[in-house]
N, C-alpha and C. Protein backbone atom coordinates (compact mmCIF):
# COMPACT_ATOMS: atom_id res chain seq x y z
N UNK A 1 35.58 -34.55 -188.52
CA UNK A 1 36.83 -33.93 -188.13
C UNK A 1 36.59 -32.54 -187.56
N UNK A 2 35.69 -32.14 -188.06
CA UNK A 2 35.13 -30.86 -188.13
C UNK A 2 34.86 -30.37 -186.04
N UNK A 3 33.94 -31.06 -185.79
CA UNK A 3 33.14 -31.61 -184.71
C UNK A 3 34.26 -31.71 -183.72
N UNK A 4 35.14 -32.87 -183.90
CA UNK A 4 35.81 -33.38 -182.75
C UNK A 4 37.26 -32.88 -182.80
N UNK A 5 37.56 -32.60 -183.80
CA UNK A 5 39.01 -31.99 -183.69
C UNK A 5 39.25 -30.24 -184.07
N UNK A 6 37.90 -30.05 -184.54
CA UNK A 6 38.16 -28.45 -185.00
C UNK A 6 38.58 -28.44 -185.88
N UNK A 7 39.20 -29.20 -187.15
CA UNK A 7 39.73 -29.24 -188.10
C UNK A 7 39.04 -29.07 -189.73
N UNK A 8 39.10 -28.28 -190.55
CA UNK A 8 38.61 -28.71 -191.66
C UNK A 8 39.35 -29.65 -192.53
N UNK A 9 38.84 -30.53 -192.95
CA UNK A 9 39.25 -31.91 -194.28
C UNK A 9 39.62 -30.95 -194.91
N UNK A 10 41.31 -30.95 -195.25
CA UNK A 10 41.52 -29.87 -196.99
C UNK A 10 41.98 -31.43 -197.61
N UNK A 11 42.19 -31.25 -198.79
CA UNK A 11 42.76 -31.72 -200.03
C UNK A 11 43.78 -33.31 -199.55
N UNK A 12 44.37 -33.16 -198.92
CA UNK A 12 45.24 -34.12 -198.35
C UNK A 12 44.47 -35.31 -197.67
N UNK A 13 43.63 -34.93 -196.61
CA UNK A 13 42.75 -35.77 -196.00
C UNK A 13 41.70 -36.32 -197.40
N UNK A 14 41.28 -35.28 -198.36
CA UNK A 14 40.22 -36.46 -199.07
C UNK A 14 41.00 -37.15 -200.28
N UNK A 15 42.50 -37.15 -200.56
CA UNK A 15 43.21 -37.59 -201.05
C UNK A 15 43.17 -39.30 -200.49
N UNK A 16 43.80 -39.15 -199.25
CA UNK A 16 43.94 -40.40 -198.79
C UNK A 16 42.82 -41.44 -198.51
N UNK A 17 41.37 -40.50 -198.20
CA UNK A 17 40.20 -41.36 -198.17
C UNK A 17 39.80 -41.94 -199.76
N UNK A 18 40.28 -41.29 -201.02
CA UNK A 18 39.92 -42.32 -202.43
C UNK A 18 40.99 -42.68 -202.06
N UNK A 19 42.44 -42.95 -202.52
CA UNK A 19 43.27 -43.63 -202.03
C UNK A 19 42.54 -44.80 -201.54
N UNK A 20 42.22 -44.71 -200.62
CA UNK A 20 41.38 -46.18 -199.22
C UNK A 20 40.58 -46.61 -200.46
N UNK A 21 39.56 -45.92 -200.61
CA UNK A 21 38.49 -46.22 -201.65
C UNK A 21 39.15 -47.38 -202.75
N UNK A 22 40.14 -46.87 -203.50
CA UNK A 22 40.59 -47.08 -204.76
C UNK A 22 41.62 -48.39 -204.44
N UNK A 23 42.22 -48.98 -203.21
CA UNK A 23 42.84 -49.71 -202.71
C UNK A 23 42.08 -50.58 -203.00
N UNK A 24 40.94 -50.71 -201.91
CA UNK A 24 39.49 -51.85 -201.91
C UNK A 24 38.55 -51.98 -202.76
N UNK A 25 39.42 -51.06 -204.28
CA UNK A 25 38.45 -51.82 -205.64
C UNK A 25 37.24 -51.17 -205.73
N UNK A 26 37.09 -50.17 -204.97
CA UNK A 26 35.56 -49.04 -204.75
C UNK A 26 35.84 -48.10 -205.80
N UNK A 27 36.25 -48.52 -206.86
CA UNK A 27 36.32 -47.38 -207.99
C UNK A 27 35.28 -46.10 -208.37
N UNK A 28 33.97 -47.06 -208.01
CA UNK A 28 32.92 -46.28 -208.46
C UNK A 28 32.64 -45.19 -207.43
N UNK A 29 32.59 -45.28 -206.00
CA UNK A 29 32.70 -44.87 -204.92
C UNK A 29 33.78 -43.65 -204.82
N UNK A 30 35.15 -44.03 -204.74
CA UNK A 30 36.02 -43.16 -205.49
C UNK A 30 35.53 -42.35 -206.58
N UNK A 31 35.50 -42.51 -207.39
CA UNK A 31 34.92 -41.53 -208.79
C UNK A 31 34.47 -40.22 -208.36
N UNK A 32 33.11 -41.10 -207.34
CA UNK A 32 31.74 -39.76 -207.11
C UNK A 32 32.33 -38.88 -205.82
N UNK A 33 33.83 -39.71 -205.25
CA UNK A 33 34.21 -38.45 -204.17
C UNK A 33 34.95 -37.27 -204.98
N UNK A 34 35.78 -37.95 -205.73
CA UNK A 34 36.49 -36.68 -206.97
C UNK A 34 35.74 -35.98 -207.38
N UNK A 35 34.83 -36.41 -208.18
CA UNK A 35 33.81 -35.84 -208.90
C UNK A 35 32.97 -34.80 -207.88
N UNK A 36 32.75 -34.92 -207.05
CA UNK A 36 32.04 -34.57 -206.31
C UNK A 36 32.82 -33.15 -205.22
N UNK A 37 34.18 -33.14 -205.33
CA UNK A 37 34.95 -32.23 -204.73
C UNK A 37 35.63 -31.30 -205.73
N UNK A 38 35.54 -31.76 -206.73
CA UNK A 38 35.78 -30.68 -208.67
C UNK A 38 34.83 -29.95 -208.52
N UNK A 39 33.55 -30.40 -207.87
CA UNK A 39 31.82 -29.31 -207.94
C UNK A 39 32.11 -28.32 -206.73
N UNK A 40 32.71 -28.88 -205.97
CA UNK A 40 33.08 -27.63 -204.71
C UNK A 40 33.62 -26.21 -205.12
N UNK A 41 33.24 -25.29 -204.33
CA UNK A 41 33.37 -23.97 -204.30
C UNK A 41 35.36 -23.96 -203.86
N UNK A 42 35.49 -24.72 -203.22
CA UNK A 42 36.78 -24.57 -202.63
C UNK A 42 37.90 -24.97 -202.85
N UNK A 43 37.32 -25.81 -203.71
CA UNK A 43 38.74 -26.75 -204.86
C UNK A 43 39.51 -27.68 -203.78
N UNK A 44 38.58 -28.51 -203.05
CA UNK A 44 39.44 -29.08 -202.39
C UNK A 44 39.96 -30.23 -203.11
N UNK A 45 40.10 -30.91 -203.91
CA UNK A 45 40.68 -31.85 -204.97
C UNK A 45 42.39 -31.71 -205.26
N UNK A 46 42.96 -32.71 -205.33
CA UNK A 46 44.33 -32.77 -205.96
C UNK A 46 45.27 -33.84 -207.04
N UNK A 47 45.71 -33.17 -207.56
CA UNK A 47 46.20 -34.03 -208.34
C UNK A 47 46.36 -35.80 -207.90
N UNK A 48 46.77 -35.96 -206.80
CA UNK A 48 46.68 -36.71 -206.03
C UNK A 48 45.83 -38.13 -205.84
N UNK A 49 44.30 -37.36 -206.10
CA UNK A 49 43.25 -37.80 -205.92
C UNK A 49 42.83 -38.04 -207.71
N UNK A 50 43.33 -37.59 -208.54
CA UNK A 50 43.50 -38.39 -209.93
C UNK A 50 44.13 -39.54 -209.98
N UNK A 51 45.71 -39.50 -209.38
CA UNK A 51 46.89 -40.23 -209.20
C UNK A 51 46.41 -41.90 -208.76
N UNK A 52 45.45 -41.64 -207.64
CA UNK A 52 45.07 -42.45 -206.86
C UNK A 52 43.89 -43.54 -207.63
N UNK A 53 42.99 -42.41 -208.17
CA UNK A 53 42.27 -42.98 -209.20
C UNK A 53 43.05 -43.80 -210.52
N UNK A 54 43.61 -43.28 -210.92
CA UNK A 54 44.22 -43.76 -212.42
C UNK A 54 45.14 -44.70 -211.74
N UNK A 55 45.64 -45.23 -210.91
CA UNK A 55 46.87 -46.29 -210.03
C UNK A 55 45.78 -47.11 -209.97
N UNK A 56 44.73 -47.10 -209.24
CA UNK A 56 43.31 -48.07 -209.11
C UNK A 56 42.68 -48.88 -210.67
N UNK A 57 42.70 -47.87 -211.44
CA UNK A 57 42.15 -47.96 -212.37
C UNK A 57 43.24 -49.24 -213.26
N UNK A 58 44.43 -48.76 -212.90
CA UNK A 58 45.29 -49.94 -213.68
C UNK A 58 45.40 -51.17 -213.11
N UNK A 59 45.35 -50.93 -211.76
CA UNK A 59 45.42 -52.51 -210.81
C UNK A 59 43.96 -53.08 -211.53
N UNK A 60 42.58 -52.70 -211.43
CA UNK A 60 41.20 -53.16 -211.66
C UNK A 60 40.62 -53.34 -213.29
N UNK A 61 41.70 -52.50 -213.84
CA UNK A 61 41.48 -52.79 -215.13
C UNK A 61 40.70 -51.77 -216.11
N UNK A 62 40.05 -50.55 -215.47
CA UNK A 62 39.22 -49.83 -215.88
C UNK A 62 39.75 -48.89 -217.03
N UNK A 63 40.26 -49.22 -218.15
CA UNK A 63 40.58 -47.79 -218.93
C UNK A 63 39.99 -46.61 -219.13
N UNK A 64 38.92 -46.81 -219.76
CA UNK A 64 37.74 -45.77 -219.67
C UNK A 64 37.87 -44.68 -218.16
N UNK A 65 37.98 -44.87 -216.99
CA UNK A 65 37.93 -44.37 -216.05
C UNK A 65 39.62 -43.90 -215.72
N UNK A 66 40.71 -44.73 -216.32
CA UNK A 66 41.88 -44.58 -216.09
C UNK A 66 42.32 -43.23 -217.48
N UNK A 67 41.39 -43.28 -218.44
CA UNK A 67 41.68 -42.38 -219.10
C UNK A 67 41.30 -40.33 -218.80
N UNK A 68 40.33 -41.00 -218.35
CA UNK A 68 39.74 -39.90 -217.72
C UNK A 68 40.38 -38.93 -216.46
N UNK A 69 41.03 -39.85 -215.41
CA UNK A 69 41.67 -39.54 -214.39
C UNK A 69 42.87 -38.66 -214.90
N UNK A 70 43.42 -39.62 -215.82
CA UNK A 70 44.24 -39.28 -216.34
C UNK A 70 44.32 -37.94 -216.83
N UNK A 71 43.70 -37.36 -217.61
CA UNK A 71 43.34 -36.67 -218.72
C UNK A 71 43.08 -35.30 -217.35
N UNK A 72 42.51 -35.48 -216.32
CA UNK A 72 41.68 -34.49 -215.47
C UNK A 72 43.20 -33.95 -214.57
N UNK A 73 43.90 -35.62 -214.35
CA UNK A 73 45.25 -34.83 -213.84
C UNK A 73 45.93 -33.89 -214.05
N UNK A 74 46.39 -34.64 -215.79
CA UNK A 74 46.77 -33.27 -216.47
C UNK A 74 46.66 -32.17 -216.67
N UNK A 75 45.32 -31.88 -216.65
CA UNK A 75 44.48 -30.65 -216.66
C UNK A 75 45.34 -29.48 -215.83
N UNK A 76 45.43 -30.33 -214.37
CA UNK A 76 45.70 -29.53 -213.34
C UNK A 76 47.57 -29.23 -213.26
N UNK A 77 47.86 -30.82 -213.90
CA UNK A 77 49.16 -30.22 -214.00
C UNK A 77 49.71 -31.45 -214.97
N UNK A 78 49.88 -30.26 -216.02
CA UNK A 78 50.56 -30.69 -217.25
C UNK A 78 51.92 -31.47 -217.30
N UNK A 79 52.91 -31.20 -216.28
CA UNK A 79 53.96 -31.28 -216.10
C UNK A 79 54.44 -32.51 -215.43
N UNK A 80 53.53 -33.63 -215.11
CA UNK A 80 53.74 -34.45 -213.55
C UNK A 80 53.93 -35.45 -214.57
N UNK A 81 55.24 -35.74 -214.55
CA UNK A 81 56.01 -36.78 -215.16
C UNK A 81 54.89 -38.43 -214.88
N UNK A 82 54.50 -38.51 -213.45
CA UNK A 82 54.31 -39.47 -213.02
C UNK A 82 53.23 -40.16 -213.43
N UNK A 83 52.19 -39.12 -214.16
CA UNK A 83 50.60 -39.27 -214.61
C UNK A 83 50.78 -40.18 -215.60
N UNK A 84 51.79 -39.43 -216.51
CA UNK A 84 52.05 -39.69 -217.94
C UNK A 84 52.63 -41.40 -217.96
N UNK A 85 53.13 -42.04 -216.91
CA UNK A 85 54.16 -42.88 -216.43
C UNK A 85 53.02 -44.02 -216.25
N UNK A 86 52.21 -43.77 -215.39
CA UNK A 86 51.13 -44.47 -214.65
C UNK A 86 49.92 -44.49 -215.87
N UNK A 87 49.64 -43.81 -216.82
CA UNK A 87 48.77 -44.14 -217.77
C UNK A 87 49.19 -45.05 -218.86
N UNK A 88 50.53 -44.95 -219.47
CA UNK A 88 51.64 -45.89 -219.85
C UNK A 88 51.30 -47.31 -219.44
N UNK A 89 51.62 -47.06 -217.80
CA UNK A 89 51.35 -48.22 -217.29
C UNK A 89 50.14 -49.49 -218.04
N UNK A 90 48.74 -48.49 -217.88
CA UNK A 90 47.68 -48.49 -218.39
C UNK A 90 47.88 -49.30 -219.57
N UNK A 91 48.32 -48.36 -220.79
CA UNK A 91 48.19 -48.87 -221.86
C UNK A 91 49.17 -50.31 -222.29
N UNK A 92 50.11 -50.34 -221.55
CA UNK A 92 50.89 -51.27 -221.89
C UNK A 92 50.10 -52.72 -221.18
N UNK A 93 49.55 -52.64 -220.25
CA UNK A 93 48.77 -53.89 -218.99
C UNK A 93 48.01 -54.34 -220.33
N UNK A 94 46.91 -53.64 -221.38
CA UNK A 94 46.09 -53.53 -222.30
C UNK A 94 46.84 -54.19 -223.72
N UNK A 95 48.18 -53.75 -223.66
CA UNK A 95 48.56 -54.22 -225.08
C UNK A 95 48.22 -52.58 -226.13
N UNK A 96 48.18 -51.96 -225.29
CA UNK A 96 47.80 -50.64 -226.52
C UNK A 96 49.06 -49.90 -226.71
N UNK A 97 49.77 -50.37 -227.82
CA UNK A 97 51.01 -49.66 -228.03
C UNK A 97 51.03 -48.69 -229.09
N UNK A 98 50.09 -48.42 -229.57
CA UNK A 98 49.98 -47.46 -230.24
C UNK A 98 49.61 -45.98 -229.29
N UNK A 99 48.59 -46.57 -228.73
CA UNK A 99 48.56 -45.32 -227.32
C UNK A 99 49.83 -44.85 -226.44
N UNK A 100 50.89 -46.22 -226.21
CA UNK A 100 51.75 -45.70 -225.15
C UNK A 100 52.51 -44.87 -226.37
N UNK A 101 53.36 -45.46 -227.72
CA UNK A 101 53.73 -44.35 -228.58
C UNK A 101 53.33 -43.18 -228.81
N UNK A 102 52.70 -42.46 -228.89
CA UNK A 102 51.35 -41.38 -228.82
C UNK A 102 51.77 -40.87 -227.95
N UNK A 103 52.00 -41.28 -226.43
CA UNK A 103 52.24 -40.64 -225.41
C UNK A 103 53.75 -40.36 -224.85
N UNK A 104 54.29 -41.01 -225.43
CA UNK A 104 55.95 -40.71 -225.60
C UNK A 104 56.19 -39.76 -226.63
N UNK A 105 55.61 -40.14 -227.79
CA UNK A 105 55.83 -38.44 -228.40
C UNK A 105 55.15 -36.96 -227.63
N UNK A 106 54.29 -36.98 -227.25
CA UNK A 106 53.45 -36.23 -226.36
C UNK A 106 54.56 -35.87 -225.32
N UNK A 107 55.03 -36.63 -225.09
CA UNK A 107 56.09 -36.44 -223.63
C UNK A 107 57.00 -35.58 -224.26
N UNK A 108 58.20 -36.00 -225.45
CA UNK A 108 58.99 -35.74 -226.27
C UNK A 108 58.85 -33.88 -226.52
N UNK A 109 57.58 -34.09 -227.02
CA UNK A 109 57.39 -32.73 -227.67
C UNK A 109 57.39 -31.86 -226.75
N UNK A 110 56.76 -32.32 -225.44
CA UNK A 110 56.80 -31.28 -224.69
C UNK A 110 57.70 -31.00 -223.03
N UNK A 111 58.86 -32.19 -223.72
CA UNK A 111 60.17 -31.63 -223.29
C UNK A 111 60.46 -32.73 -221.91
N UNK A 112 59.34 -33.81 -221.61
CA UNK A 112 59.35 -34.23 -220.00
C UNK A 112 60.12 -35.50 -220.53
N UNK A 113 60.80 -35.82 -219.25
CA UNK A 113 61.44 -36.74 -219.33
C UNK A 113 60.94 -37.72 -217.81
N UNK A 114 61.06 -38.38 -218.02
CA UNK A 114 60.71 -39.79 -216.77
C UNK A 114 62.35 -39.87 -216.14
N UNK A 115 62.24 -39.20 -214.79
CA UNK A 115 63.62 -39.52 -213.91
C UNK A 115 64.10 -41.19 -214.25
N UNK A 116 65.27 -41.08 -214.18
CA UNK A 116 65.70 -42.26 -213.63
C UNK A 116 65.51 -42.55 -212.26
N UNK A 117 65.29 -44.22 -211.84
CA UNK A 117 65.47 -44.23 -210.37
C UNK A 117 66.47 -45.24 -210.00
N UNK A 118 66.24 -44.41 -208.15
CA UNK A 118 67.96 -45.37 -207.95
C UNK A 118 67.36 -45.48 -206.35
N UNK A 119 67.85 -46.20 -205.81
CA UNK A 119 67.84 -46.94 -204.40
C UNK A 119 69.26 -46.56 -203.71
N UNK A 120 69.01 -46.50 -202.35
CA UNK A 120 70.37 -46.90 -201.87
C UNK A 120 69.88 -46.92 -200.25
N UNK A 121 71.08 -47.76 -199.34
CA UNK A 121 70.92 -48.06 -197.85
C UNK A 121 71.92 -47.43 -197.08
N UNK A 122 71.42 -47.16 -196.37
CA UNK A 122 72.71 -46.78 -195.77
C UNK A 122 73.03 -48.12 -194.48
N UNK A 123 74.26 -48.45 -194.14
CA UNK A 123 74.51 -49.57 -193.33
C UNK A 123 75.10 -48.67 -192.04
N UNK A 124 75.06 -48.88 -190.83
CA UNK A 124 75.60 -48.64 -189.86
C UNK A 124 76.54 -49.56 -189.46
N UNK A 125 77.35 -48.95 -188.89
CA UNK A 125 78.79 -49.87 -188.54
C UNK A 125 78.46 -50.01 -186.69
């Protein structure tokens, strides 16, 4: 990107490349790009790029790796309803209901709530 467009890759661009990664089941591949942009001087990493991991991790089955993502998301931001939602996910695919309880009190205590969601269309006349 660098080369042909003048551009530097921030955070967004290596978001969407695990994303790709984590789509086509390249978990491991994925991993070592996160991992590998947490070691950077520049912090190009984002929550995002956890998000993407731990969503992968539940489609493929990986807890161990979905816990971790998880756990690293948070790190960065305590607050993202969605992490907490998507690791849930996790534990419930597993049958671990003692974990998803655990994490609803966790939620509870510290005040987050999971939006409701709603749809709507608009029709043209």
């Amino acid at each position: 990107m660098v080369s042909a467009f003048g551009l530097e890759p921030g955070p967004e661009h290596y978001s969407c490349i695990v994303d790709l990664l984590c789509r086509a089941g390249e978990l491991e591949r994925a991993w070592k790009m996160v991992n590998e942009m947490t070691h950077k001087e520049n912090g190009s990493y984002s929550v995002s790029m956890w998000g993407a991991l731990l969503n992968a991790c539940n489609e493929f089955g990986n807890i161990e790796l979905g816990k971790l993502a998880a756990r690293k998301a948070l790190e960065m931001d305590p607050h993202n309803v969605g992490i907490y939602v998507l690791l849930s996910n996790v534990y419930a695919k597993f049958g671990m209901w003692d974990e998803i309880e655990q994490l609803r009190k966790l939620m509870k205590e510290t005040g987050l709530k999971k939006d409701v969601g709603c749809s709507w269309i608009e029709i043209a006349s």
